[in-house]
Protein backbone atom coordinates (compact mmCIF):
# COMPACT_ATOMS: atom_id res chain seq x y z
CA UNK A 1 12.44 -12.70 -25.75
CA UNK A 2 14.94 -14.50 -27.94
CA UNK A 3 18.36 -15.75 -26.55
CA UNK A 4 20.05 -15.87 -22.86
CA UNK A 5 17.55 -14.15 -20.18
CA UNK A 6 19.37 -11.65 -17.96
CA UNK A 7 19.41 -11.51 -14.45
CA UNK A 8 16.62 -11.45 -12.23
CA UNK A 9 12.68 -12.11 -12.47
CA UNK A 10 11.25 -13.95 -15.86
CA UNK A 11 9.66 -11.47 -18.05
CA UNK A 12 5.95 -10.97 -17.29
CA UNK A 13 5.09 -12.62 -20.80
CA UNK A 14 7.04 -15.42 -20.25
CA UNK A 15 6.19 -16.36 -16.86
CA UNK A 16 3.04 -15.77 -18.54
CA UNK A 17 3.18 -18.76 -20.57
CA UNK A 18 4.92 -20.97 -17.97
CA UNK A 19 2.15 -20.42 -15.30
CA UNK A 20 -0.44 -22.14 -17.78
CA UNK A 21 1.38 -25.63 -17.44
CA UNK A 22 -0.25 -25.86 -13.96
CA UNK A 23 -3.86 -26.15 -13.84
CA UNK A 24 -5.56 -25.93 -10.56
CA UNK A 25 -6.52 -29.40 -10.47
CA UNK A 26 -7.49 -29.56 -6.37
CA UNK A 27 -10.85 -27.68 -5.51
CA UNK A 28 -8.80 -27.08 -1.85
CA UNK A 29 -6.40 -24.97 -3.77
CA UNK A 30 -8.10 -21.40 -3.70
CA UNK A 31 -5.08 -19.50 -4.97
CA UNK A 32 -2.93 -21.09 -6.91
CA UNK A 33 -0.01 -19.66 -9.57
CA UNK A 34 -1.01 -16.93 -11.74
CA UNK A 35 0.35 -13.40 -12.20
CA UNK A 36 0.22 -10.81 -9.38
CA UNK A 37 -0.14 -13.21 -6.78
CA UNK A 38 2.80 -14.38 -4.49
CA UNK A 39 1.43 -17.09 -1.83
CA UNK A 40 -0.72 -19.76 -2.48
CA UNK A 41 -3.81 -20.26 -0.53
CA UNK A 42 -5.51 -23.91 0.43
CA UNK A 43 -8.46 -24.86 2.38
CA UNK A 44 -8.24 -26.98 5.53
CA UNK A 45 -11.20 -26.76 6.49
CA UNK A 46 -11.86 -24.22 9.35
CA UNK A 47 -9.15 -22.42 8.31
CA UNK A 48 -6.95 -21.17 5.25
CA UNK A 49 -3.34 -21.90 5.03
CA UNK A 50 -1.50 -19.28 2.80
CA UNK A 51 2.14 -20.56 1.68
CA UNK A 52 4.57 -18.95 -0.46
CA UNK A 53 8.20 -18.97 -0.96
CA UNK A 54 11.34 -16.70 -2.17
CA UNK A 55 14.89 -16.85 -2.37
CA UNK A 56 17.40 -14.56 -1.47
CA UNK A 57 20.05 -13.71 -4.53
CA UNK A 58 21.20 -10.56 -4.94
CA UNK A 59 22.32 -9.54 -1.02
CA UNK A 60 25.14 -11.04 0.77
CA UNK A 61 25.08 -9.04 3.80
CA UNK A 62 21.72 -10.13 6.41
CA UNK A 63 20.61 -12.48 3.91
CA UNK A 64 18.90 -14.60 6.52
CA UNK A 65 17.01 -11.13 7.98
CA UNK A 66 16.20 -10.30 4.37
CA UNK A 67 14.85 -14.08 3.35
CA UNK A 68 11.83 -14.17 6.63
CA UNK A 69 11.02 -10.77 5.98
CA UNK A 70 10.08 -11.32 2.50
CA UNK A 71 8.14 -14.12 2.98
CA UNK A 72 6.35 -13.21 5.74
CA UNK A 73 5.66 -10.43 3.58
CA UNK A 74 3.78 -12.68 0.68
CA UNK A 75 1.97 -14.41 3.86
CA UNK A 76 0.22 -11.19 5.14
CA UNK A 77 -0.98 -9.46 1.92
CA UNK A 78 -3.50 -11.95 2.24
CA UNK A 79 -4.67 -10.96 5.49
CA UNK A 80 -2.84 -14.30 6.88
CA UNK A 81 -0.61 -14.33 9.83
CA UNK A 82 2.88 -15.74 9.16
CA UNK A 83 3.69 -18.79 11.72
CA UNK A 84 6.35 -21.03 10.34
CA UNK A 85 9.38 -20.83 8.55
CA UNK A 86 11.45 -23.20 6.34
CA UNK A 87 14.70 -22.26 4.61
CA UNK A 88 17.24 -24.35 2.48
CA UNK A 89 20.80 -22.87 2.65
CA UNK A 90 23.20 -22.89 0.27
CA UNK A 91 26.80 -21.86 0.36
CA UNK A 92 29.29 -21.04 -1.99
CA UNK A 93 32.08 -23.83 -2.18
CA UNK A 94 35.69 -23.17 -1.33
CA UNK A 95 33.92 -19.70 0.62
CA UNK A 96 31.83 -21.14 3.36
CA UNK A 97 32.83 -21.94 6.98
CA UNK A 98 31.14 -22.58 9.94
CA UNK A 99 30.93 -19.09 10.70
CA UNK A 100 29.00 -18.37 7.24
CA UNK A 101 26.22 -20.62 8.29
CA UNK A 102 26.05 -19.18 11.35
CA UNK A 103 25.54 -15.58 10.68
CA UNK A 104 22.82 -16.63 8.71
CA UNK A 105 21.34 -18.57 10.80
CA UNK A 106 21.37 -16.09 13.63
CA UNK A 107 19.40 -13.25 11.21
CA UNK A 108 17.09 -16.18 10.63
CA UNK A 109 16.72 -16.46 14.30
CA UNK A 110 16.51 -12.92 15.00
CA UNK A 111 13.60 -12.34 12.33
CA UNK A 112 11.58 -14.83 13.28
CA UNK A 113 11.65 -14.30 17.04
CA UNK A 114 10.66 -10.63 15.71
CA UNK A 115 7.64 -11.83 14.17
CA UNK A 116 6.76 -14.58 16.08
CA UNK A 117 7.54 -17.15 13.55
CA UNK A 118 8.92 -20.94 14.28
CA UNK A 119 11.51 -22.12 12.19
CA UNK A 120 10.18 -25.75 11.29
CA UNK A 121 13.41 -27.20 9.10
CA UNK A 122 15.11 -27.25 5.71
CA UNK A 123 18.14 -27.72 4.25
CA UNK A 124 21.61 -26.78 4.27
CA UNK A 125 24.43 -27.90 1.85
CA UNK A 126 27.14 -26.47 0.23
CA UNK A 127 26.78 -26.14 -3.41
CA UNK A 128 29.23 -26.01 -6.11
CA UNK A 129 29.13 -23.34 -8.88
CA UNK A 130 27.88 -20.53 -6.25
CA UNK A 131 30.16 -17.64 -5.99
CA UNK A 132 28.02 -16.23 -2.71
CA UNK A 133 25.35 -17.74 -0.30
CA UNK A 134 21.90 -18.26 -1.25
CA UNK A 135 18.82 -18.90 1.01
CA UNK A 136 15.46 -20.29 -0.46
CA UNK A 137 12.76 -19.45 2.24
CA UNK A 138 9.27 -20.90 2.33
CA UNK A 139 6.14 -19.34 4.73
CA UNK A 140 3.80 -20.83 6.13
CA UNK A 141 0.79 -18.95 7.72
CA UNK A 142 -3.20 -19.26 8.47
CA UNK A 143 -5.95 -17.11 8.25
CA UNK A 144 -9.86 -17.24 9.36
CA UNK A 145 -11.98 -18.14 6.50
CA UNK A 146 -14.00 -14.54 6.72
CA UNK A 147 -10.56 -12.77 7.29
CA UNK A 148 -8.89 -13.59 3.61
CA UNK A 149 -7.66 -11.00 1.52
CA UNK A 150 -8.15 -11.57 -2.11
CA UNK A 151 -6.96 -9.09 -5.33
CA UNK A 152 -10.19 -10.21 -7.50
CA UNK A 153 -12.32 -8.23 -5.45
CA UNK A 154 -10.77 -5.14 -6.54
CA UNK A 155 -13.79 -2.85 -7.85
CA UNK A 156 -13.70 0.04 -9.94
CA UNK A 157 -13.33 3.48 -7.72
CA UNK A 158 -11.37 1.95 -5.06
CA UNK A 159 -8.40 3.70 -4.02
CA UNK A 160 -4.97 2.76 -3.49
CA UNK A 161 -2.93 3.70 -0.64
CA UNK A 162 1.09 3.11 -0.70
CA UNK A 163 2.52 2.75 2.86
CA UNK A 164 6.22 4.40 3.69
CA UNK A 165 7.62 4.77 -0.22
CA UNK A 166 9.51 3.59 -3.20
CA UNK A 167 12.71 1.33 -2.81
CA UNK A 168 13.18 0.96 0.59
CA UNK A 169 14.92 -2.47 -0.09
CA UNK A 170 16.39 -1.70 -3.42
CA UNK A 171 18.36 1.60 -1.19
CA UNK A 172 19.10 -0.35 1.64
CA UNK A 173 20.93 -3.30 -0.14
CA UNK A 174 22.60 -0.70 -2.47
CA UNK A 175 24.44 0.90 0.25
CA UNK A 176 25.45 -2.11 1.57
CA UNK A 177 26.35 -3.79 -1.11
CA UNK A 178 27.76 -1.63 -3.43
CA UNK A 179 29.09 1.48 -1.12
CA UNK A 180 32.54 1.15 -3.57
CA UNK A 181 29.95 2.64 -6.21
CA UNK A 182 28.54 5.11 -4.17
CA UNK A 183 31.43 6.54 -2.62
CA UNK A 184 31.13 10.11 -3.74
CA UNK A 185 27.69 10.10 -2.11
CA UNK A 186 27.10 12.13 2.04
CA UNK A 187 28.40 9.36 4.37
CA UNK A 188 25.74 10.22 6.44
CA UNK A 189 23.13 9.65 3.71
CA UNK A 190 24.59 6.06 2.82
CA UNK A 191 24.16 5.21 6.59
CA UNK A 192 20.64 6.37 6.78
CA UNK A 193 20.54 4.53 3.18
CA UNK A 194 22.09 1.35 4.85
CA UNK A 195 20.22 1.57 7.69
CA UNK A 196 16.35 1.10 5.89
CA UNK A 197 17.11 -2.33 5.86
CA UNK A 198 15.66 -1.99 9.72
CA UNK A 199 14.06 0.98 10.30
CA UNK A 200 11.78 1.75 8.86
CA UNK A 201 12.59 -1.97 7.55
CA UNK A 202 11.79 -4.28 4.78
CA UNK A 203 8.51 -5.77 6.50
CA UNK A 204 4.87 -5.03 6.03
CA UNK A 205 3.42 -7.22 8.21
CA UNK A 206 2.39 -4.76 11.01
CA UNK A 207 1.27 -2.61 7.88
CA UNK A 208 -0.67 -5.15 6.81
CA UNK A 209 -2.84 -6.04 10.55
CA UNK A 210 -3.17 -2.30 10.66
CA UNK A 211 -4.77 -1.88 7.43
CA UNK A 212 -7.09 -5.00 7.99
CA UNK A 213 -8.13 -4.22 11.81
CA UNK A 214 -9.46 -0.48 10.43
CA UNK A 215 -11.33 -1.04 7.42
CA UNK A 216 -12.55 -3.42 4.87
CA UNK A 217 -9.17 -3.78 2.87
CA UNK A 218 -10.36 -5.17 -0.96
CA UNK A 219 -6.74 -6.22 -1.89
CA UNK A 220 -2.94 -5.86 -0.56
CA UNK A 221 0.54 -6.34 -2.39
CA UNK A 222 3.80 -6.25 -1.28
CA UNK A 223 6.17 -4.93 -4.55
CA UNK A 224 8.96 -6.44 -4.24
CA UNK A 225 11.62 -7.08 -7.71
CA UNK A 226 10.42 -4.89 -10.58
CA UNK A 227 9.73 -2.49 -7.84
CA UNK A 228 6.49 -0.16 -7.13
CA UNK A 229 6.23 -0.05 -10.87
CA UNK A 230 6.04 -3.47 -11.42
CA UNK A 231 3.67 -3.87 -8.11
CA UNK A 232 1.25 -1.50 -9.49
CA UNK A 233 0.87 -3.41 -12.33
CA UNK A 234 0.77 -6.84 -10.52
CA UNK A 235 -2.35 -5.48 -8.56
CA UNK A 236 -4.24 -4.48 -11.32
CA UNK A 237 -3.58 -7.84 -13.51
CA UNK A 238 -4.41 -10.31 -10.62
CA UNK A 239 -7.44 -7.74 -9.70
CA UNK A 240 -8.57 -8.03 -13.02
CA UNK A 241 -8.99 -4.04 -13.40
CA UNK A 242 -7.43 -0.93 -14.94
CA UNK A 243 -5.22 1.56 -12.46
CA UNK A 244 -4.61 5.91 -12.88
CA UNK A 245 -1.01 6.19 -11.25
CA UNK A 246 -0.74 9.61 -9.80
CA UNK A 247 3.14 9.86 -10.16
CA UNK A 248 4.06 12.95 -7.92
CA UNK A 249 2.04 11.16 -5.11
CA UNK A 250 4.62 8.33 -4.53
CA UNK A 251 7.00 8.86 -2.37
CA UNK A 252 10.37 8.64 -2.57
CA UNK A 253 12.99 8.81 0.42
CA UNK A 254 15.95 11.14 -0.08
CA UNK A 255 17.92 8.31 0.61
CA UNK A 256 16.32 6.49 -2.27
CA UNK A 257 16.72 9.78 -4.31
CA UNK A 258 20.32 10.15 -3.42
CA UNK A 259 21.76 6.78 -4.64
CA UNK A 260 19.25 6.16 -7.78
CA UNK A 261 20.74 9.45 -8.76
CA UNK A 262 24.13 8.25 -8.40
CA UNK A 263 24.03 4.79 -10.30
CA UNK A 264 21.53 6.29 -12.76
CA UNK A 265 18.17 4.40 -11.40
CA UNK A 266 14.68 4.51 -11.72
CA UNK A 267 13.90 4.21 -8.09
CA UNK A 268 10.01 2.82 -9.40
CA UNK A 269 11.41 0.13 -10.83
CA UNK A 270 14.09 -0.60 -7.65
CA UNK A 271 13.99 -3.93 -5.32
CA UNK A 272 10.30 -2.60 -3.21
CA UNK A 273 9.83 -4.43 -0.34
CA UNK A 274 9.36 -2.64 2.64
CA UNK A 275 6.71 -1.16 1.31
CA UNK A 276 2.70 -2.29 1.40
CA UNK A 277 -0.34 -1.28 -1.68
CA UNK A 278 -3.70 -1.23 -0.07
CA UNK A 279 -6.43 -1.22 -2.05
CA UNK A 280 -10.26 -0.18 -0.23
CA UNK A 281 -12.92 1.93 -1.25
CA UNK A 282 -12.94 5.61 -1.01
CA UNK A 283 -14.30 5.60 2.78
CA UNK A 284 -12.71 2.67 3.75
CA UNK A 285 -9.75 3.75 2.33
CA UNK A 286 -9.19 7.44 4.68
CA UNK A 287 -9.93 4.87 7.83
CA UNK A 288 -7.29 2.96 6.87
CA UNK A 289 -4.98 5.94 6.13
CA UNK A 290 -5.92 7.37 9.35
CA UNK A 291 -5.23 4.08 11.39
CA UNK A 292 -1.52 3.92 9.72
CA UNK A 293 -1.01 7.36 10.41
CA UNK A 294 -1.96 6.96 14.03
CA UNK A 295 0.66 3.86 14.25
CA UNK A 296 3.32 6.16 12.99
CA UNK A 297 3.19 4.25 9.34
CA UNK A 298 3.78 7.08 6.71
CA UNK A 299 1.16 6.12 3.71
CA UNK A 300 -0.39 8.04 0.80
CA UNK A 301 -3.23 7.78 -1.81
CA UNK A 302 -1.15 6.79 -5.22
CA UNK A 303 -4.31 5.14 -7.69
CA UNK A 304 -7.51 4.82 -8.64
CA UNK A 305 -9.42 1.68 -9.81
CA UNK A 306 -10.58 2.09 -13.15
CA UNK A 307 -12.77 -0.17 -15.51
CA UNK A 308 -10.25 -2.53 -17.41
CA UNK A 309 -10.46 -1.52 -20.16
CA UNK A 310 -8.99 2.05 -19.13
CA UNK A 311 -6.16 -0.23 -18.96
CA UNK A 312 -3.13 0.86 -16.49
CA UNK A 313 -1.51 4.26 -16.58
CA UNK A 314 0.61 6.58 -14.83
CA UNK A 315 1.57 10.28 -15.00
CA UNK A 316 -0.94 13.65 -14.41
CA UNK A 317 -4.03 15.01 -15.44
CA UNK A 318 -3.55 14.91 -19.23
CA UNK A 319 -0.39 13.75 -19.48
CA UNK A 320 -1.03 9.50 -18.42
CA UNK A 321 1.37 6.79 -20.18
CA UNK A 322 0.83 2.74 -20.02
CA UNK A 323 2.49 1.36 -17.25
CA UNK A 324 4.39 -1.56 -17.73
CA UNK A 325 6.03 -3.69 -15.78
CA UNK A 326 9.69 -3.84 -15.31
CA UNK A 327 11.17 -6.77 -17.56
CA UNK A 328 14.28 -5.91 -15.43
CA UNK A 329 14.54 -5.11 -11.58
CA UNK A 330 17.50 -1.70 -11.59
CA UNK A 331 19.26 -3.68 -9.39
CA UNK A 332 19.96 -6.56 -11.34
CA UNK A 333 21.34 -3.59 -13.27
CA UNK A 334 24.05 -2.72 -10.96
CA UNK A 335 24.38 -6.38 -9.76
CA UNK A 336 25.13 -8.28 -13.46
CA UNK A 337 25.47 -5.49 -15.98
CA UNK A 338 24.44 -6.64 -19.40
CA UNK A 339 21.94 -6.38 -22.56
């Protein structure tokens, strides 16, 4: 792509490219950067620690709640338990007070205690050329070296389960952000909209111990920007396998419905997380389903593993298209209109 890059994640080609510049040079670096996968993973050892980070740049409102969540997220795809929690905060000049910090520093608080997470440091400054707050987080968490959770074992046949639905994130921070746009939209709609920031909620993590403690799980992924879409397509790449989408399976909130159809979304390719793709085989995979269900975790069969060179599709019997992923989130959309 030629010229100024819009808002939001580097295309897939491009990040493509930039990924090759780092080799895996350390043989204790088991997962290290490469497309579809979020958190690295190193040996120590007896153990595995799996470390990723994020930042938070679209939300204002709960940024701190939003910034653990989606790292902890990254953390237990891999079958890892999240533990500790760094963040670097920075504020807007000429807009922050003490009170700014502090709001964010008590969702910080409040999501970690809700996880179990320590907050171990970081950094806090306030940082010219910002017209909001901004918080970097980084996750650190461990796993047993039997208990890891890799994408390359992803096998033809498997099936792949989608926990709760499309967009819960993407909906949530819509209607809080953005209610001005949304306005002729069921106030009681925008606050259950508003309200999937926390229940069901933007984390997988219990999602993810479920799935793991009922069945041999192949591979997990959290979609987050570039939505299910873009998630979908993540798997497959970093499984190294081809993927038929069943479209009508995923599901979609009304909620999620209600405001894509107001701003004119694609709620598949809308901000994901709170959502969880599990990937087993086809026995493993009704365990699994059967375990969520029994924990009150809505989930449904959405894919099949296919052969590679299948490549990756979505649609209906006779009627599949390539799926690609989103070179734009549909937030980024609403957030910094442009080309």
């Amino acid at each position: 792509m030629d010229g100024p890059l819009p808002a939001g994640k580097l295309p897939a080609s491009a990040l493509e490219r930039l990924l090759a510049r780092f080799p895996r040079t350390d043989p204790a670096v088991l997962i290290g950067p490469r497309i579809g996968e979020d958190a690295a993973v190193v040996d120590v050892g007896d153990r595995y620690l799996v470390i990723t980070t994020d930042p938070i740049t679209f939300a204002t409102d709960r940024i701190g709640w939003y910034a653990v969540h989606v790292n902890a997220n990254d953390v237990a795809t891999l079958g890892a338990r999240p533990r500790w929690f760094f963040a670097t905060l920075l504020l807007p000049e000429g807009r922050a007070d003490a009170g700014m910090a502090e709001a964010i520093a008590t969702d910080i608080a409040q999501a970690c205690a809700v996880l179990g997470v320590t907050v171990c440091g970081g950094h806090t400054e306030i940082t010219t050329g910002l017209d909001r707050p901004i918080v970097v987080g980084q996750m650190i968490g461990e796993v047993a070296r039997d208990g890891l959770v890799r994408k390359d074992r992803l096998a033809p046949g498997d099936r792949v389960l989608l926990t709760h639905g499309a967009a819960i994130e993407g909906t949530a921070l819509l209607a809080r952000e953005r209610r001005e746009a949304l306005a002729g939209l069921d106030e009681a709609l925008l606050a259950r909209a508003a309200r999937l920031l926390v229940d069901p909620g933007i984390s997988v993590v219990e999602a993810a111990r479920v799935a793991t403690s009922a069945g041999r799980v192949r591979a997990m992924h959290d979609p987050t920007e570039g939505g299910i879409a873009s998630g979908l397509w993540e798997l497959a790449r970093a499984g190294g396998q081809g993927l038929r989408v069943a479209e009508d399976a995923i599901p979609i909130l009304p909620e999620t419905r209600g405001v894509c159809a107001a701003l004119r979304l694609d709620p598949l390719r809308l901000l994901a997380s709170g959502a969880l793709l599990i990937a087993a085989s086809p026995g493993e995979a009704r365990k699994i389903a059967e375990a969520l269900a029994a924990c009150h975790i809505p989930v449904a069969d959405v894919a099949e593993v296919v052969p590679a060179e299948e490549g990756i599709r979505i649609g209906g019997p006779g009627d599949y298209r390539a799926l690609e992923p989103a070179e734009r989130d549909e937030v980024a959309r609403v957030f910094a209109p442009g080309p």
